[in-house]
PDB file of N, CA and C in Angstrom:
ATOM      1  N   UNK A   1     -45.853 -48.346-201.477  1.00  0.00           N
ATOM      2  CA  UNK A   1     -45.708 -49.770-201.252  1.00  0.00           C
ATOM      3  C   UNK A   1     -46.225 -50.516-202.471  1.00  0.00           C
ATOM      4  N   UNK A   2     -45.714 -51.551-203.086  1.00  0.00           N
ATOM      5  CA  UNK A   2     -46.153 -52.174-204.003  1.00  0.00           C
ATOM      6  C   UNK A   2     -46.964 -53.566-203.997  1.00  0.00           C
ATOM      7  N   UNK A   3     -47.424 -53.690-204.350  1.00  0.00           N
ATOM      8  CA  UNK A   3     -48.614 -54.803-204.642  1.00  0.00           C
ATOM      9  C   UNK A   3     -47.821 -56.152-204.254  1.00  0.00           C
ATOM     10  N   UNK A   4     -48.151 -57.177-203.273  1.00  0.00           N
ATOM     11  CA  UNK A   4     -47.751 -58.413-203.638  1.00  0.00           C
ATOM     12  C   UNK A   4     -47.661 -58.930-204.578  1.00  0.00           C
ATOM     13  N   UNK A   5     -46.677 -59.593-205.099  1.00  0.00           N
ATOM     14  CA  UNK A   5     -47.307 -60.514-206.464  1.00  0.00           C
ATOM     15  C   UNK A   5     -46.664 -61.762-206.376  1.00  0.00           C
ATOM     16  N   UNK A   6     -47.034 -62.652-205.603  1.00  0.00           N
ATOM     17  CA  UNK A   6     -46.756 -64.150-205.041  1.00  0.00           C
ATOM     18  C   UNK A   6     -47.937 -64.586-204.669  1.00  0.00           C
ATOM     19  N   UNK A   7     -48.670 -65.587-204.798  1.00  0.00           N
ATOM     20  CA  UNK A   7     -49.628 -66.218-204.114  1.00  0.00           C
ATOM     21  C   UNK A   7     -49.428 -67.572-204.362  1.00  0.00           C
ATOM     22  N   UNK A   8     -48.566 -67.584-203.074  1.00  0.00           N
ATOM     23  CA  UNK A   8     -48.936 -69.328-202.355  1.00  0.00           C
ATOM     24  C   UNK A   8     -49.474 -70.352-202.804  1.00  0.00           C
ATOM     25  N   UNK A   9     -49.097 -71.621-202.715  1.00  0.00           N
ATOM     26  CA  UNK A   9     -50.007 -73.140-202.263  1.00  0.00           C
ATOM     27  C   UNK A   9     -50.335 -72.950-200.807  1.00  0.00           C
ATOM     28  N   UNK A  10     -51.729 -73.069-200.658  1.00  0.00           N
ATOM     29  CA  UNK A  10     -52.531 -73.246-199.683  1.00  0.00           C
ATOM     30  C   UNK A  10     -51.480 -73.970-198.618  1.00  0.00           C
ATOM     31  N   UNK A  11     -51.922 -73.296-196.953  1.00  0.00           N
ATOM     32  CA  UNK A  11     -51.279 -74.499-196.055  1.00  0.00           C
ATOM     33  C   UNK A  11     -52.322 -76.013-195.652  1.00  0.00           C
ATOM     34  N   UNK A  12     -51.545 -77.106-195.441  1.00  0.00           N
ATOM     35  CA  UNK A  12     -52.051 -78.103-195.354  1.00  0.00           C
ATOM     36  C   UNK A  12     -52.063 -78.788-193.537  1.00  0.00           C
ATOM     37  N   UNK A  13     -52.895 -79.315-193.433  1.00  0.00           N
ATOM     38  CA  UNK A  13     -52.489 -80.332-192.154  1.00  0.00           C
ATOM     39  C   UNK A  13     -51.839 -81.214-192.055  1.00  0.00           C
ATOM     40  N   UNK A  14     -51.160 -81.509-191.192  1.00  0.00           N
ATOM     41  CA  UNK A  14     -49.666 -82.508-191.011  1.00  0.00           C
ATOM     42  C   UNK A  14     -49.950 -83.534-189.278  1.00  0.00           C
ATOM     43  N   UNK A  15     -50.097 -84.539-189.178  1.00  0.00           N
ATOM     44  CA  UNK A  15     -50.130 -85.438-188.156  1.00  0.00           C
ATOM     45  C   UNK A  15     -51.418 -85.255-187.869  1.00  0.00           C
ATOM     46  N   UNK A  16     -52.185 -85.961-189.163  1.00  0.00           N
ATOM     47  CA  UNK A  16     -53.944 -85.646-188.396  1.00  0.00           C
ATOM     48  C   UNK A  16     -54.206 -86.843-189.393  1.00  0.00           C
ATOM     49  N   UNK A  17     -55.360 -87.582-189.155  1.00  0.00           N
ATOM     50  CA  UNK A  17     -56.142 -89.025-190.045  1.00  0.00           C
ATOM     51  C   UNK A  17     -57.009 -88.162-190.956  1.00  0.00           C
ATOM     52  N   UNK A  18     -57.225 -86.992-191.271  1.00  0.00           N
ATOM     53  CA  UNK A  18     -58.025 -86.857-192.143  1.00  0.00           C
ATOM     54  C   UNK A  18     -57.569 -85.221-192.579  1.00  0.00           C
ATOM     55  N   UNK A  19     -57.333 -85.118-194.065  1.00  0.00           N
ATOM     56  CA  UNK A  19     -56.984 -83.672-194.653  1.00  0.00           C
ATOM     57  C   UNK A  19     -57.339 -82.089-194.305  1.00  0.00           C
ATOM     58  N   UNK A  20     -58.596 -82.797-193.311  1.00  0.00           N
ATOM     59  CA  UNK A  20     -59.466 -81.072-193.248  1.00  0.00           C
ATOM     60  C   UNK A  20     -59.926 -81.047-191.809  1.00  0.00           C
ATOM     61  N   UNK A  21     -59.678 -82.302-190.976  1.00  0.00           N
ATOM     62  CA  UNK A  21     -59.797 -81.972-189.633  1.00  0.00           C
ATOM     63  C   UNK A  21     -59.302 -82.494-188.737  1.00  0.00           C
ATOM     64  N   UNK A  22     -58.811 -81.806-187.353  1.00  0.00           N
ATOM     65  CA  UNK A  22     -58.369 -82.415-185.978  1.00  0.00           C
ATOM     66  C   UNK A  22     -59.205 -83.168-185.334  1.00  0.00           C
ATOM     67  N   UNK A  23     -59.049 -84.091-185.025  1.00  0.00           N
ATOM     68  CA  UNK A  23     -60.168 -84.591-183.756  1.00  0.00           C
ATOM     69  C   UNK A  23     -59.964 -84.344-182.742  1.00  0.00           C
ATOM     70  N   UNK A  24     -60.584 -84.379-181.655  1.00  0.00           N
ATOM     71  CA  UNK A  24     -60.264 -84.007-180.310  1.00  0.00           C
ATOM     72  C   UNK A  24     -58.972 -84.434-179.686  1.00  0.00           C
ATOM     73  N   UNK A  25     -59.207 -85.674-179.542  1.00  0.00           N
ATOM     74  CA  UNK A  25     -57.641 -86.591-179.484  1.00  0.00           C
ATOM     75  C   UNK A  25     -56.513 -85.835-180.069  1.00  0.00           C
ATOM     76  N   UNK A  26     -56.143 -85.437-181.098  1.00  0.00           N
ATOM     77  CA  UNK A  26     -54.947 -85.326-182.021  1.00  0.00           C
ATOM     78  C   UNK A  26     -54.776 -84.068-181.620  1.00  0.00           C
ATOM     79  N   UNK A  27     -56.165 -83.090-181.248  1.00  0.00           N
ATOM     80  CA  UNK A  27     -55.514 -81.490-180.448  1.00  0.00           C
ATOM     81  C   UNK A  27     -54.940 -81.603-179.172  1.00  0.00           C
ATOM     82  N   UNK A  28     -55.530 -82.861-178.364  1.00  0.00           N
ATOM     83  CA  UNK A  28     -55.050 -82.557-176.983  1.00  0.00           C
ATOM     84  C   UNK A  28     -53.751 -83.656-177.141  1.00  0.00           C
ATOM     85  N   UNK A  29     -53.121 -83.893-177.876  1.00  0.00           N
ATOM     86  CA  UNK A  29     -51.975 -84.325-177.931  1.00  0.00           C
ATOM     87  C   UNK A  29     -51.068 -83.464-178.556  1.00  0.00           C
ATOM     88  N   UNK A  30     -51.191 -82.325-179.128  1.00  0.00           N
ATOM     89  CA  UNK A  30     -50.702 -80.936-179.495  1.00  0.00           C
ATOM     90  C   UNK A  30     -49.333 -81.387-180.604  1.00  0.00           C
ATOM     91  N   UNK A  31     -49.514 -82.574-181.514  1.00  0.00           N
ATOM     92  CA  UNK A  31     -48.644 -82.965-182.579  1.00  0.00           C
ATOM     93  C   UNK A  31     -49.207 -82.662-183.907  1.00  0.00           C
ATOM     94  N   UNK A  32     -50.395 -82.344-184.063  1.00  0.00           N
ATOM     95  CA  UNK A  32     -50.856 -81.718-185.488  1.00  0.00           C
ATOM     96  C   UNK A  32     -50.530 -80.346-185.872  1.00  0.00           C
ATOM     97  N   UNK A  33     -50.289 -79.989-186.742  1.00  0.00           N
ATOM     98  CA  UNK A  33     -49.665 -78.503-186.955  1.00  0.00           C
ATOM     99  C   UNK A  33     -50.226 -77.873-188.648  1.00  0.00           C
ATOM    100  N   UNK A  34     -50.832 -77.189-189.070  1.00  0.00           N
ATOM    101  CA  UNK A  34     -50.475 -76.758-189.784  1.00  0.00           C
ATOM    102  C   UNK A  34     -49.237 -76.177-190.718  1.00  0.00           C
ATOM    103  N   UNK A  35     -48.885 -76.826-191.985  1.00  0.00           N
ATOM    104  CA  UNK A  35     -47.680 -76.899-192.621  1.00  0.00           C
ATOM    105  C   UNK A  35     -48.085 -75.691-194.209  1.00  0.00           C
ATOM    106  N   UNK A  36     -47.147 -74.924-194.339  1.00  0.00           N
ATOM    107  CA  UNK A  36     -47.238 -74.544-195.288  1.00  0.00           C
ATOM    108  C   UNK A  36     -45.239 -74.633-195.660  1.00  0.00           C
ATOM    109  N   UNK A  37     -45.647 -75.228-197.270  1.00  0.00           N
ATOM    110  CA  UNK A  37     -44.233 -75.254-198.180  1.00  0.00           C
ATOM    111  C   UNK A  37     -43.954 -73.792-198.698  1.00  0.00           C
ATOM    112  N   UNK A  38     -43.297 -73.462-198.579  1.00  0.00           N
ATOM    113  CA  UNK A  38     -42.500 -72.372-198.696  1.00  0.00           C
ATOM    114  C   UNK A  38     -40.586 -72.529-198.912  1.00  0.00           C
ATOM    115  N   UNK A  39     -40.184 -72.009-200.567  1.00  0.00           N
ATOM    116  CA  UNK A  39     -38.545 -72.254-199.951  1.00  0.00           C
ATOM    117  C   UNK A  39     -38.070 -70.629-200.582  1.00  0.00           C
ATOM    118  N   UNK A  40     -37.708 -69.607-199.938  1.00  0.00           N
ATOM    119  CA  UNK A  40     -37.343 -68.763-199.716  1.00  0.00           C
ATOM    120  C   UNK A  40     -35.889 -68.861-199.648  1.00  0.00           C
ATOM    121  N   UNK A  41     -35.136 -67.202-199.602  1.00  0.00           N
ATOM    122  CA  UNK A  41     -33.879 -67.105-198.768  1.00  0.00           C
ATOM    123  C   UNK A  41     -34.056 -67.121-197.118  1.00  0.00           C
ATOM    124  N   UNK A  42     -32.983 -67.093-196.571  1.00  0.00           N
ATOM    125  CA  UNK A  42     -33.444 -67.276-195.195  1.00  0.00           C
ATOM    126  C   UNK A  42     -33.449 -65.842-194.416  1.00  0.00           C
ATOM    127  N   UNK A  43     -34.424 -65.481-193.470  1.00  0.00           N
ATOM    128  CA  UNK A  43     -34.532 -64.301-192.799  1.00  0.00           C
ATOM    129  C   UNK A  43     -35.738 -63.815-193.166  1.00  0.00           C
ATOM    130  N   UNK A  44     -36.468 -64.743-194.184  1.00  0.00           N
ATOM    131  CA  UNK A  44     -37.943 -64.029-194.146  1.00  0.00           C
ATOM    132  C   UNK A  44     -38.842 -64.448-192.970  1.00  0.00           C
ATOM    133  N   UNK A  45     -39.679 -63.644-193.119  1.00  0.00           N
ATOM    134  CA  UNK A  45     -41.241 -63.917-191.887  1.00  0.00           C
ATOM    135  C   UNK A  45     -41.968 -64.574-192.952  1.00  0.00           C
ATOM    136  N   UNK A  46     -42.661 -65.551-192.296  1.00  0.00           N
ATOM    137  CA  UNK A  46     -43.865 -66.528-192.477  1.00  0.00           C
ATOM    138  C   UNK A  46     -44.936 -66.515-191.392  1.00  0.00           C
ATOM    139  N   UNK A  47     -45.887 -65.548-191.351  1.00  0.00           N
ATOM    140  CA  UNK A  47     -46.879 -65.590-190.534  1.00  0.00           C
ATOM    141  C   UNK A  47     -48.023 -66.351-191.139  1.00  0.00           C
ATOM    142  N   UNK A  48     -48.311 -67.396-190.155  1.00  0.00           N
ATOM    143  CA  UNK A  48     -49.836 -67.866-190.134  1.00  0.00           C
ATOM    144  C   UNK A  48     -51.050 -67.391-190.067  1.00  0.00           C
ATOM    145  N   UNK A  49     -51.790 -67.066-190.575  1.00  0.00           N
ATOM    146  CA  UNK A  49     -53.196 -66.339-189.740  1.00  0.00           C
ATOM    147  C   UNK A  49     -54.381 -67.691-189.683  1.00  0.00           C
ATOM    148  N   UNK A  50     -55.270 -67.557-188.424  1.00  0.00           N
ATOM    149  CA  UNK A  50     -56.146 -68.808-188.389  1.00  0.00           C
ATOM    150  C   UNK A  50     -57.485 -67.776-187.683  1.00  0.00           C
ATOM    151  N   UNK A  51     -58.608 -67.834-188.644  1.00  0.00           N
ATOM    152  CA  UNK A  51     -59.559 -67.134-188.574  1.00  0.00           C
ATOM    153  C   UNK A  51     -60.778 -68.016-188.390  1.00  0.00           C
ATOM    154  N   UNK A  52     -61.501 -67.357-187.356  1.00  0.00           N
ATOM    155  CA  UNK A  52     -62.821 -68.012-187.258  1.00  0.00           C
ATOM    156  C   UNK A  52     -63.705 -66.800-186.698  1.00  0.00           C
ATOM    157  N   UNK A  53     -64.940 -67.637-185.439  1.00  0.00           N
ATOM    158  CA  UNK A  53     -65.678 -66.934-185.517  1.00  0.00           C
ATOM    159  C   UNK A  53     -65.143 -66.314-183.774  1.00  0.00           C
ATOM    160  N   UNK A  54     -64.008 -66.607-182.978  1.00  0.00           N
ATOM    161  CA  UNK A  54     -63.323 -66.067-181.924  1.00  0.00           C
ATOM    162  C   UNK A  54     -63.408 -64.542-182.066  1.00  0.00           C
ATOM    163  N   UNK A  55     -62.978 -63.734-181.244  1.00  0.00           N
ATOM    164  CA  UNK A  55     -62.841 -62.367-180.722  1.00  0.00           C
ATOM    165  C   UNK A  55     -61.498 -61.755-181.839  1.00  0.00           C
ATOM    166  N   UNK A  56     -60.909 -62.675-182.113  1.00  0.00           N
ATOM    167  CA  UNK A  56     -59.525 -61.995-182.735  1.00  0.00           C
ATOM    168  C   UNK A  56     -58.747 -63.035-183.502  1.00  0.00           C
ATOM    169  N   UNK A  57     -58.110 -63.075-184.555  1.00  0.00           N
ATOM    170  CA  UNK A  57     -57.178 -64.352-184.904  1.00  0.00           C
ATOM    171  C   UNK A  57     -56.251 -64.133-184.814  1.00  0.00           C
ATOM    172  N   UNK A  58     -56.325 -65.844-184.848  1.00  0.00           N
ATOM    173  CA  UNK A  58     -55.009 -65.981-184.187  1.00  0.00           C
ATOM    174  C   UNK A  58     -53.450 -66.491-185.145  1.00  0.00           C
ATOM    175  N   UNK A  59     -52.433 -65.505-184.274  1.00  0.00           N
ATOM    176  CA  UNK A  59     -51.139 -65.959-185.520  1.00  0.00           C
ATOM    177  C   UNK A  59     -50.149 -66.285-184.917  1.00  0.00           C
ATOM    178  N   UNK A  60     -49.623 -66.614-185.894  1.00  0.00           N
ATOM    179  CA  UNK A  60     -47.856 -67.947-185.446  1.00  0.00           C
ATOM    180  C   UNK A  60     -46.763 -67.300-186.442  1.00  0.00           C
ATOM    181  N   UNK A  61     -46.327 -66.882-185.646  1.00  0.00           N
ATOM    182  CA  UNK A  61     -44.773 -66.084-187.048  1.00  0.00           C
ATOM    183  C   UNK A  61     -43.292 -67.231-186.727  1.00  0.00           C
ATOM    184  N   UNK A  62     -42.840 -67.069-187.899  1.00  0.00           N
ATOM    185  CA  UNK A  62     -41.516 -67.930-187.989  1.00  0.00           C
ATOM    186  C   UNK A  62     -40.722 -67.708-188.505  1.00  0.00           C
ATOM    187  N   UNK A  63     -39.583 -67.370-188.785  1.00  0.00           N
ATOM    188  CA  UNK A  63     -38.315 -66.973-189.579  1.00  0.00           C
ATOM    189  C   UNK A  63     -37.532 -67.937-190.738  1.00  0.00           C
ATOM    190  N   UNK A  64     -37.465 -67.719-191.966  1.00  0.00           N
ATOM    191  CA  UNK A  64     -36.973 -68.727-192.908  1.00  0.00           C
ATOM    192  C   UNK A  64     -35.817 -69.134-192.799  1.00  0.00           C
ATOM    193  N   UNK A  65     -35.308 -70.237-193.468  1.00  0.00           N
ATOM    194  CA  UNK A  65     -34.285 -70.540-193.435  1.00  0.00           C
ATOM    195  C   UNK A  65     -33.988 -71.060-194.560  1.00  0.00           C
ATOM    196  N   UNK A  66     -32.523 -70.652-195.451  1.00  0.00           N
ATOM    197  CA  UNK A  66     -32.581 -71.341-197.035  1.00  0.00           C
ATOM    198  C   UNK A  66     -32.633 -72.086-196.741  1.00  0.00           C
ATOM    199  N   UNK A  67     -32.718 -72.805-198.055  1.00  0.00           N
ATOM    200  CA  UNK A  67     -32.681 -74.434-198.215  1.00  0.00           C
ATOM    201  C   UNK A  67     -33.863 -74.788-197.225  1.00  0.00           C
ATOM    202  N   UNK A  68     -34.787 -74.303-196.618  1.00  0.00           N
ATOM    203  CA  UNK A  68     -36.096 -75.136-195.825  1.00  0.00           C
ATOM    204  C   UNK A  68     -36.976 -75.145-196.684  1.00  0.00           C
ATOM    205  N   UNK A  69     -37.981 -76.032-196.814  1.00  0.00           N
ATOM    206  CA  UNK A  69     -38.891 -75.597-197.741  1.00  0.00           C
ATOM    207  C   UNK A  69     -40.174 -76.552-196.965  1.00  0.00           C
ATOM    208  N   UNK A  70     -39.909 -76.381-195.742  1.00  0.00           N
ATOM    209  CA  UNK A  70     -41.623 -76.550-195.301  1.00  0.00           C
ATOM    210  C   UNK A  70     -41.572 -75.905-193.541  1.00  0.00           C
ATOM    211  N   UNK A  71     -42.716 -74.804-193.040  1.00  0.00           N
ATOM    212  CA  UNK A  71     -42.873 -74.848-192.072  1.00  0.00           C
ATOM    213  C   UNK A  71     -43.917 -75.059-191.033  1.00  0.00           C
ATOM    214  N   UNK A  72     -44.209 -74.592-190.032  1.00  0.00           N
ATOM    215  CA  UNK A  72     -45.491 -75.448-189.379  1.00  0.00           C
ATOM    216  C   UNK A  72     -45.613 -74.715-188.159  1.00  0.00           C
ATOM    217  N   UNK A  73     -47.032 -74.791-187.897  1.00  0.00           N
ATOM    218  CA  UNK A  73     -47.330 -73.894-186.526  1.00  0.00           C
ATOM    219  C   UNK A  73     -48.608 -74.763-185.976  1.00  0.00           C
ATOM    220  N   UNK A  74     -48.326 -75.610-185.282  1.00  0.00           N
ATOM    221  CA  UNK A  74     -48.627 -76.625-184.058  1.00  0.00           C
ATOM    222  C   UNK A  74     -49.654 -76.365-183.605  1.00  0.00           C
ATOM    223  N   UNK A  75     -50.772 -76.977-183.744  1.00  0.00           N
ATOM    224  CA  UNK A  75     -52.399 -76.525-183.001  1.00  0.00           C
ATOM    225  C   UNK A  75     -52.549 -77.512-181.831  1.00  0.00           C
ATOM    226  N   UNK A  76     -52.431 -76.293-180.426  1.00  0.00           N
ATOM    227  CA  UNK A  76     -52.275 -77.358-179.340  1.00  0.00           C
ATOM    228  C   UNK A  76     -53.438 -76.700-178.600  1.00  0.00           C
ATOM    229  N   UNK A  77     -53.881 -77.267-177.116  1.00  0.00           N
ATOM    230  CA  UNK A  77     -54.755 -77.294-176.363  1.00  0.00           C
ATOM    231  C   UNK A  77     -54.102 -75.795-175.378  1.00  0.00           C
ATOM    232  N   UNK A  78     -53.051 -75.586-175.946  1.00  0.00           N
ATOM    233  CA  UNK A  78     -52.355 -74.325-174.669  1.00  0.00           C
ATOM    234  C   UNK A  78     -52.486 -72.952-175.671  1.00  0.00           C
ATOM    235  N   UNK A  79     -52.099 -73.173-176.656  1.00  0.00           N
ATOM    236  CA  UNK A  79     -52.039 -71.759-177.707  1.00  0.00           C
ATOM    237  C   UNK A  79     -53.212 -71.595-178.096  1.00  0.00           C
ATOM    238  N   UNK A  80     -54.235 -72.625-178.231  1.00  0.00           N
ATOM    239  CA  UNK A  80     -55.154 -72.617-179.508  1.00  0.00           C
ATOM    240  C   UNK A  80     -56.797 -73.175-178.913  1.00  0.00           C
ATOM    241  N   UNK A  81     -56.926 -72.933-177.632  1.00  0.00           N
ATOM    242  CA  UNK A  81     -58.472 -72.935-176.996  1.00  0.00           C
ATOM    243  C   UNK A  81     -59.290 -72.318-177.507  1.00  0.00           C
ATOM    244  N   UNK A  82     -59.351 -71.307-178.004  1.00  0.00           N
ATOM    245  CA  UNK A  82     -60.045 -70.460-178.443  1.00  0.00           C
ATOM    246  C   UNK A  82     -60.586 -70.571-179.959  1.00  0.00           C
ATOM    247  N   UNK A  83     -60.075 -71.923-180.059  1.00  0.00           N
ATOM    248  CA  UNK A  83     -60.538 -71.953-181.664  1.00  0.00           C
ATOM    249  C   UNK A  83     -61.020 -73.464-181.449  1.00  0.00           C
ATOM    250  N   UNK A  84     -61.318 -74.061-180.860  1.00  0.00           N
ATOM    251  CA  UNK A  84     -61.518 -75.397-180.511  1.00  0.00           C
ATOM    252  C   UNK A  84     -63.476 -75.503-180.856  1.00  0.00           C
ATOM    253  N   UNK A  85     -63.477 -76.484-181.618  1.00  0.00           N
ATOM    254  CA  UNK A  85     -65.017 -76.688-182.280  1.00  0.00           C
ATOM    255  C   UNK A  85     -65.142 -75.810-183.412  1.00  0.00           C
ATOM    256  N   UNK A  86     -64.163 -75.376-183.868  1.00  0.00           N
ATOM    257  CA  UNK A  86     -64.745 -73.882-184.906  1.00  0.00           C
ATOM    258  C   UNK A  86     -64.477 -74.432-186.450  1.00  0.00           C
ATOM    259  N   UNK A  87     -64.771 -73.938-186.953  1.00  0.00           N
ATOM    260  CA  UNK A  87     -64.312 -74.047-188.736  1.00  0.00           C
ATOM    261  C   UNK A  87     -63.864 -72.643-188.742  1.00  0.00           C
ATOM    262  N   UNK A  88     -62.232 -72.975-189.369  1.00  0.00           N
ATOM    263  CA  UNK A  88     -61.114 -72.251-189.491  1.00  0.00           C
ATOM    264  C   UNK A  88     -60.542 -71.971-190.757  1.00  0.00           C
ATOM    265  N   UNK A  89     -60.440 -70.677-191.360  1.00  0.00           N
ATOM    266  CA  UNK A  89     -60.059 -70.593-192.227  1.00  0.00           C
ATOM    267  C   UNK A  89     -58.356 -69.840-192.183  1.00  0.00           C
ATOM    268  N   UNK A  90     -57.785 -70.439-192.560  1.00  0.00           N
ATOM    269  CA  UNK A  90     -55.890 -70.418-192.267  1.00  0.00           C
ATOM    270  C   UNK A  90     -55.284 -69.929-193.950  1.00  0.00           C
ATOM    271  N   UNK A  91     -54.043 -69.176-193.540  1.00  0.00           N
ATOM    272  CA  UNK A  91     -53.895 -68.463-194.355  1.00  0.00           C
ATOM    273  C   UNK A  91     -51.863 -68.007-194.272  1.00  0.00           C
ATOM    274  N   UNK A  92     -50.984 -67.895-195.079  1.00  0.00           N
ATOM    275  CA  UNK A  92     -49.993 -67.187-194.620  1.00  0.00           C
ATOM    276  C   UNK A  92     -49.744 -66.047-195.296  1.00  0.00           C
ATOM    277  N   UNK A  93     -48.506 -65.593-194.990  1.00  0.00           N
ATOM    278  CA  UNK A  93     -48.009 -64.509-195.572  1.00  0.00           C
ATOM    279  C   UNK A  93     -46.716 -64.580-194.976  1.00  0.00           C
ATOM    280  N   UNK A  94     -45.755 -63.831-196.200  1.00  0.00           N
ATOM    281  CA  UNK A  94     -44.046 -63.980-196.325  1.00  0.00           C
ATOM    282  C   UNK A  94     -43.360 -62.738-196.470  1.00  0.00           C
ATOM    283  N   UNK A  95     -42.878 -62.019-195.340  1.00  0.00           N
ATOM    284  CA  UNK A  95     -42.311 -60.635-195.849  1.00  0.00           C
ATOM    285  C   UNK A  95     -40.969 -60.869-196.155  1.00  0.00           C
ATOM    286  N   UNK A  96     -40.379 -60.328-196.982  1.00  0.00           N
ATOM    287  CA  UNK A  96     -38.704 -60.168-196.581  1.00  0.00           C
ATOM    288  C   UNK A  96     -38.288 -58.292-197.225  1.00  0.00           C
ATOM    289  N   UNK A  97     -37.182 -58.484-196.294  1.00  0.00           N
ATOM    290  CA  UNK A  97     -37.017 -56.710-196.194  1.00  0.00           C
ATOM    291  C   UNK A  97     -38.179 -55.979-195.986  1.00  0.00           C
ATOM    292  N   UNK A  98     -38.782 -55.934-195.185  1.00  0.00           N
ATOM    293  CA  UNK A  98     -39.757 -55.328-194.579  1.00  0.00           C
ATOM    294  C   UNK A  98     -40.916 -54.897-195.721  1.00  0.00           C
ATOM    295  N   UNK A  99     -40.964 -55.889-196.806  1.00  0.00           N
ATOM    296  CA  UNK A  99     -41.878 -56.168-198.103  1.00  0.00           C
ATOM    297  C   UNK A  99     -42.745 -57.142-198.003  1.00  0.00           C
ATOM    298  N   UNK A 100     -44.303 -56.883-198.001  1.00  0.00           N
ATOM    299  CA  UNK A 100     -45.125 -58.534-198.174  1.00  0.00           C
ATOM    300  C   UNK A 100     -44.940 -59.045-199.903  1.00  0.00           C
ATOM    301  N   UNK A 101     -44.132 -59.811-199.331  1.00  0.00           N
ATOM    302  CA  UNK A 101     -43.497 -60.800-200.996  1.00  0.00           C
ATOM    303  C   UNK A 101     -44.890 -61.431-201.433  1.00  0.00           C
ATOM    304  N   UNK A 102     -46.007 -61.932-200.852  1.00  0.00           N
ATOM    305  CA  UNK A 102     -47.302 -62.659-200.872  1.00  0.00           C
ATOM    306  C   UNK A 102     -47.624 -63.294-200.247  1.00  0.00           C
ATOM    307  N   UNK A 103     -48.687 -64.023-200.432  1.00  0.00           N
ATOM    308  CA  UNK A 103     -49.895 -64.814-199.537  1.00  0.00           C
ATOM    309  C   UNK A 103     -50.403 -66.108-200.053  1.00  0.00           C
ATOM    310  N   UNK A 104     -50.598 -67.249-198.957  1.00  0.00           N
ATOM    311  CA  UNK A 104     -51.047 -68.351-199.817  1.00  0.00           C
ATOM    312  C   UNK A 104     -52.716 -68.195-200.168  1.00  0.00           C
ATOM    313  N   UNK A 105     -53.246 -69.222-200.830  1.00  0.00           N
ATOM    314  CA  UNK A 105     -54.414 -69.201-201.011  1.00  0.00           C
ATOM    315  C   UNK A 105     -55.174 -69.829-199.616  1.00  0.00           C
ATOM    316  N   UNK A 106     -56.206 -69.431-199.015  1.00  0.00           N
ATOM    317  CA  UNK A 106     -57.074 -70.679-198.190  1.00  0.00           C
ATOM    318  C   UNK A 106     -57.185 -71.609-198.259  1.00  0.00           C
ATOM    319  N   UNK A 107     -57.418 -72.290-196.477  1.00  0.00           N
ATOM    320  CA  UNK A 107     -57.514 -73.540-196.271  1.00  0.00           C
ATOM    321  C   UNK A 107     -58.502 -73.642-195.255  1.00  0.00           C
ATOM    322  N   UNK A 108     -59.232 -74.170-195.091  1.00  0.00           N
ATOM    323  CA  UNK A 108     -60.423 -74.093-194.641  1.00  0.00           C
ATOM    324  C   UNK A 108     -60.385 -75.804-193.416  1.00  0.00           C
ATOM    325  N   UNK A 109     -60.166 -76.152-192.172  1.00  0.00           N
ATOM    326  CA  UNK A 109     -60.160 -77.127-191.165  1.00  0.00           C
ATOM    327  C   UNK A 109     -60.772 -76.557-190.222  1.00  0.00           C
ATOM    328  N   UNK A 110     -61.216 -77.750-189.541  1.00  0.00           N
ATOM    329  CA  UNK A 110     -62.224 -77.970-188.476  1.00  0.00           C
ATOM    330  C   UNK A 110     -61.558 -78.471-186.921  1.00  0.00           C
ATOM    331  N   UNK A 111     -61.278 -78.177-186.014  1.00  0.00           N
ATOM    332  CA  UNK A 111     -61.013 -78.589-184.803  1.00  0.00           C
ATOM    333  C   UNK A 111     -62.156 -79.174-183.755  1.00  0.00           C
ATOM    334  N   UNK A 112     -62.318 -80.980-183.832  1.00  0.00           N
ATOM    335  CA  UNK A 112     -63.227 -81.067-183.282  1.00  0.00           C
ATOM    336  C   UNK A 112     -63.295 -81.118-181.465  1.00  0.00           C
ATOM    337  N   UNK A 113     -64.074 -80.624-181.043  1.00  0.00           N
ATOM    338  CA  UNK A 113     -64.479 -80.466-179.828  1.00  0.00           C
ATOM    339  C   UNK A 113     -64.916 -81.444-178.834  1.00  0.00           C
ATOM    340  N   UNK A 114     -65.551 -82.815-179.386  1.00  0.00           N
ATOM    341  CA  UNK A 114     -65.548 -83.855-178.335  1.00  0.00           C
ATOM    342  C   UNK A 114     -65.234 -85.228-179.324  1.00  0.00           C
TER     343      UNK A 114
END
């Protein structure tokens, strides 16, 4: 297997008042999402990874599509309890043909709790 050699722009937050964190409000309205730009051919995987100090992290996979060049995996109160109050460090990765093409760099957000 050969070495990735792609590394990413970091993913960002999308429908939130501030760059690096959810507030309580904006999770239990389940419209903030983590966005990472990505423009690929279409048929690759884009998995999310969102790491903290939980039992296991947690991931969001998605399938490319040409011509897309941004996707997003939605931090809601139904998928994503388990990470609620935590500092999160988020991360992707892009296979195509059953190859990890690479990885973005870290992003480091906070989901606040009250």
């Amino acid at each position: 297997m050969k070495s990735p050699n792609a590394l990413f722009e970091a993913p960002s937050l999308r429908n939130t008042a501030s760059p690096s964190i959810i507030t309580h409000d904006e999770y239990l309205k389940g419209d903030s999402a983590l966005l990472a730009k990505y423009t690929g051919k279409g048929g690759e995987l884009i998995t999310f990874y969102l790491v903290c100090d939980a039992a296991y992290p947690t991931l969001h996979t998605d399938t490319t599509i040409a011509d897309h060049g941004t996707y997003g995996a939605y931090i809601d109160s139904v998928n994503h309890w388990d990470i609620l109050g935590k500092q999160i460090l988020a991360f992707y990765t892009v296979v195509s043909d059953s190859e990890l093409l690479g990885f973005s760099a870290m992003f480091s957000f906070t989901i606040l709790d009250k």
